[in-house]
Structure formats: structure tokens, C-alpha cells
Protein backbone atom coordinates (compact mmCIF):
# COMPACT_ATOMS: atom_id res chain seq x y z
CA UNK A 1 -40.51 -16.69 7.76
CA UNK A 2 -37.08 -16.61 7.88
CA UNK A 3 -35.04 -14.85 10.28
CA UNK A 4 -31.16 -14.35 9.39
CA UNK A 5 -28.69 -12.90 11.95
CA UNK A 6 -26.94 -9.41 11.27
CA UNK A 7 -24.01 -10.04 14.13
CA UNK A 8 -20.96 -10.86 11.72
CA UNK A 9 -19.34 -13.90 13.56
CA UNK A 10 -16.44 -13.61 15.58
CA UNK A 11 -12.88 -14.13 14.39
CA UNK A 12 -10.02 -14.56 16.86
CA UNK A 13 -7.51 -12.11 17.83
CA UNK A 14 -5.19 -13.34 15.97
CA UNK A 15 -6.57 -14.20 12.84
CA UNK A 16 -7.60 -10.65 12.33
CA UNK A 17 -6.40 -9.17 9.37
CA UNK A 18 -4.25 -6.38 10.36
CA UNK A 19 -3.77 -2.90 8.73
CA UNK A 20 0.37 -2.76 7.96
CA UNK A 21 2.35 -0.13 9.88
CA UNK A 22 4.82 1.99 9.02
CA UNK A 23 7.72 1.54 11.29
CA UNK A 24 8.98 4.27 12.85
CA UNK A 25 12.88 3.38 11.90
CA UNK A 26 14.31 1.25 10.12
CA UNK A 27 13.72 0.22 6.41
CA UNK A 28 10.43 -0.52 4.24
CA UNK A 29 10.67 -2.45 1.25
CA UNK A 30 8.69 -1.45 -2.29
CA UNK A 31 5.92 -3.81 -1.27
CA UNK A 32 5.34 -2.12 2.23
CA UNK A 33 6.06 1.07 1.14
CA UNK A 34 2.81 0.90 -1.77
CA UNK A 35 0.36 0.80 0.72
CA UNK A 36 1.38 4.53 2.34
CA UNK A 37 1.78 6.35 -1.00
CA UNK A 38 -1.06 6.94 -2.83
CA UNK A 39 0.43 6.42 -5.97
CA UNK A 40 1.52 2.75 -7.97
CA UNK A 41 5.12 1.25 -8.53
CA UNK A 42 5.61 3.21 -11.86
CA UNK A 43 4.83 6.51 -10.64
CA UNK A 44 7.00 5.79 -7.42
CA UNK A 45 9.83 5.07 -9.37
CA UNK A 46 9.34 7.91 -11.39
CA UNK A 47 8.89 10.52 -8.80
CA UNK A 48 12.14 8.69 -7.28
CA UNK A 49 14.22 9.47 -10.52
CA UNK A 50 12.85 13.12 -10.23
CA UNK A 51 13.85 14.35 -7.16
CA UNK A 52 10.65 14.93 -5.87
CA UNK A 53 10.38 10.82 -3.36
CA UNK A 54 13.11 10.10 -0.93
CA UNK A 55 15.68 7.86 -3.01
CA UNK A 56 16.12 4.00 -1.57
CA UNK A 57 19.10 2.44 -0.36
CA UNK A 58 20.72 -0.69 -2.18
CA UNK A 59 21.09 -2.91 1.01
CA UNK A 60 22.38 -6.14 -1.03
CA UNK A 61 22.03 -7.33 -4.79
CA UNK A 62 18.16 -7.08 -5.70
CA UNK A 63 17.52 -5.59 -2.05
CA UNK A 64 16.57 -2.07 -2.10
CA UNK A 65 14.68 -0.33 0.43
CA UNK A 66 13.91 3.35 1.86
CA UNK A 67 14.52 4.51 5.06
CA UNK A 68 11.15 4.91 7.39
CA UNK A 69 12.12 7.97 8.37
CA UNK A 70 12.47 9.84 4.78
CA UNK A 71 9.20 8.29 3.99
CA UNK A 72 7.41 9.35 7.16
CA UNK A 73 9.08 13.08 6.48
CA UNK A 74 7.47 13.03 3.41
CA UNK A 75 4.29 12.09 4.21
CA UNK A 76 4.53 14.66 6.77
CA UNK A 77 5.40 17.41 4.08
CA UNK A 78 2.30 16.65 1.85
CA UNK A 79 -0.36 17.70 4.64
């Protein structure tokens, strides 16, 4: 008979994968900002153009990035 062991081993503090964060200020870029929205880049970016997602701010050439705050606002507004 064979027994097998149903503790998963354990993995250091930090190696742990850990869930991202939204900050509470500053700026999240599109990457970041995908995994609070429950929608993909296309329908961002759509929802941006019509009115309805806070707009990003052009930090630099080929930076863009929203503001934590608007996001978190509009999280807020949805519950």
C-alpha cells in the first residue's frame, strides 16, 4: 500500500505568489489596472472612449496610466 501525503509543502515567505494591490494613490498602468476590472483591454478602451471608465493620463511618449483614485471611485460606484 501506498500512502501519499495531503500537506502541500511549504514555500517561503517570500516566494509566495502575491495577489497585486491596488494602490491607494498614485498611478496604475494598463497591465495592473486588468486585473481590477472585470472586463479585457478592448472593452477598457472602449468604455474609456465612451465616457462611461475614468480617462488615463499621458505621463510621457507610450506611458499612459490612470490615476488610483478614479479607478478605486469607480469600483466603488459599481457596488
Amino acid at each position: 500500500m501506498q500512502v501519499t501525503s495531503t500537506t502541500s509543502p511549504t514555500v517561503p515567505a517570500g516566494l509566495q505568489a502575491q495577489r497585486p494591490t491596488l494602490p491607494e494613490t498614485g498611478f496604475v498602468r494598463q497591465k495592473l489596472l486588468l486585473s481590477f476590472v472585470p472586463f479585457s483591454k478592448s472593452t477598457l478602451w472602449r468604455r474609456v472612449n465612451d465616457g462611461v471608465f475614468p480617462a488615463p493620463i499621458r505621463l510621457s511618449v507610450g506611458i499612459t496610466a490612470w490615476r488610483a483614485e478614479d479607478v478605486r471611485r469607480w469600483i466603488d460606484e459599481q457596488n
